[in-house]
Protein backbone atom coordinates (compact mmCIF):
# COMPACT_ATOMS: atom_id res chain seq x y z
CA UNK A 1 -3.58 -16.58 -0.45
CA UNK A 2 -3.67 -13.72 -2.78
CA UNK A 3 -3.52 -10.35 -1.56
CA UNK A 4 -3.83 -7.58 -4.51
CA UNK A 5 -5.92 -4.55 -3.25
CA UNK A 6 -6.44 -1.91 -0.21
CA UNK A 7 -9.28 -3.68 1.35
CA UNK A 8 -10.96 -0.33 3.14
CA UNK A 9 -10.80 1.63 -0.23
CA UNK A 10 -11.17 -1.54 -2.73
CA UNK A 11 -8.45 -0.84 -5.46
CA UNK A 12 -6.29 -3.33 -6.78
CA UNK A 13 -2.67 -2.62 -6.72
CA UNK A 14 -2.65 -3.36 -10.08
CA UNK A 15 -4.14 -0.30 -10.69
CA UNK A 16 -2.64 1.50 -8.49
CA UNK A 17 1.33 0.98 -9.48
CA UNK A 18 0.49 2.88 -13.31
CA UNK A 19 -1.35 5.92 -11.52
CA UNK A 20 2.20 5.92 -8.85
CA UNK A 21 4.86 5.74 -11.68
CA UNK A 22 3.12 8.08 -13.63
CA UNK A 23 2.86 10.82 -11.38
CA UNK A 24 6.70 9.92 -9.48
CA UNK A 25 4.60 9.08 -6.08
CA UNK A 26 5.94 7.77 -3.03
CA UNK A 27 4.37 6.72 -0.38
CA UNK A 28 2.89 9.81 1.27
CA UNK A 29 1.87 10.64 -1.83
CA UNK A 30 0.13 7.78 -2.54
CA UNK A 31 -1.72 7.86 0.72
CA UNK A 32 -2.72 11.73 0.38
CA UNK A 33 -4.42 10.96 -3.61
CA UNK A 34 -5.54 7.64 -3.28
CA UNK A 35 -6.63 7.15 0.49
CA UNK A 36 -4.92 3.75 0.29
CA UNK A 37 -3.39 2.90 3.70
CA UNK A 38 -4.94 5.98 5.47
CA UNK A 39 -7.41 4.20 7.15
CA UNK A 40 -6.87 0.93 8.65
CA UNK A 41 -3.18 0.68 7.39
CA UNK A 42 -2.42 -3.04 6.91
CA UNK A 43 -2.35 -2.08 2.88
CA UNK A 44 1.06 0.15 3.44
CA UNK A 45 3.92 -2.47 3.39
CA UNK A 46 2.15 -3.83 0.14
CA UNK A 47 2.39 -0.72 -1.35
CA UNK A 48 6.10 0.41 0.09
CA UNK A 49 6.86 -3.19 -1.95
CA UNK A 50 4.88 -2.37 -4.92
CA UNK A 51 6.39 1.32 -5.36
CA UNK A 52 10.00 -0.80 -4.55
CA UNK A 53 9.65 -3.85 -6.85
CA UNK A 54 6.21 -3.59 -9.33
CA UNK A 55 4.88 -6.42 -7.77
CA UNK A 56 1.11 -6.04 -7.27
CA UNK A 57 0.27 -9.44 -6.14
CA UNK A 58 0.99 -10.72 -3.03
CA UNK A 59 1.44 -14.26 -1.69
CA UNK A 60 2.21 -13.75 2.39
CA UNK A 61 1.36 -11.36 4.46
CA UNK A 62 3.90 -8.73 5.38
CA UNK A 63 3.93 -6.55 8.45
CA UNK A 64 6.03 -3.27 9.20
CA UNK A 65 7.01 -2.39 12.49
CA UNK A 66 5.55 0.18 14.17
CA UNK A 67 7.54 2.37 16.93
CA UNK A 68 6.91 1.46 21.09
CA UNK A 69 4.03 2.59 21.92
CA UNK A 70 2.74 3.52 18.37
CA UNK A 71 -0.97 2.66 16.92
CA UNK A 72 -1.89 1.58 13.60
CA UNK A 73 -4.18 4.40 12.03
């Protein structure tokens, strides 16, 4: 398994990580200007990791908790 792009938007992480460190995103950030992980979500612990460690490939799937009660987007 392979995971290396926001599925709902289609841009590879590797893409993404150069756009991020050039402009000092975090996360919000990187959700308001690229739309990654404003729609279905499951793309946002790949890219808290990526802005965290420069990986942009992806061999498991990671998960982040959500609050009780609380909906993915």
């Amino acid at each position: 398994m392979r995971i290396v792009r926001c599925e709902c938007r289609r841009l590879p992480f590797d893409r993404l990580l150069p756009r991020a460190r050039a402009n000092d995103w975090d996360l919000a950030a990187l959700i308001r200007e690229t739309g990654c992980g404003a729609q279905c979500g499951l793309c946002r612990p790949y890219l808290r990791r990526m802005l965290a460690t420069g990986e942009t490939v992806f061999h498991e799937i990671l998960t982040e908790a959500l609050p009780d009660g609380a909906a993915r987007p």
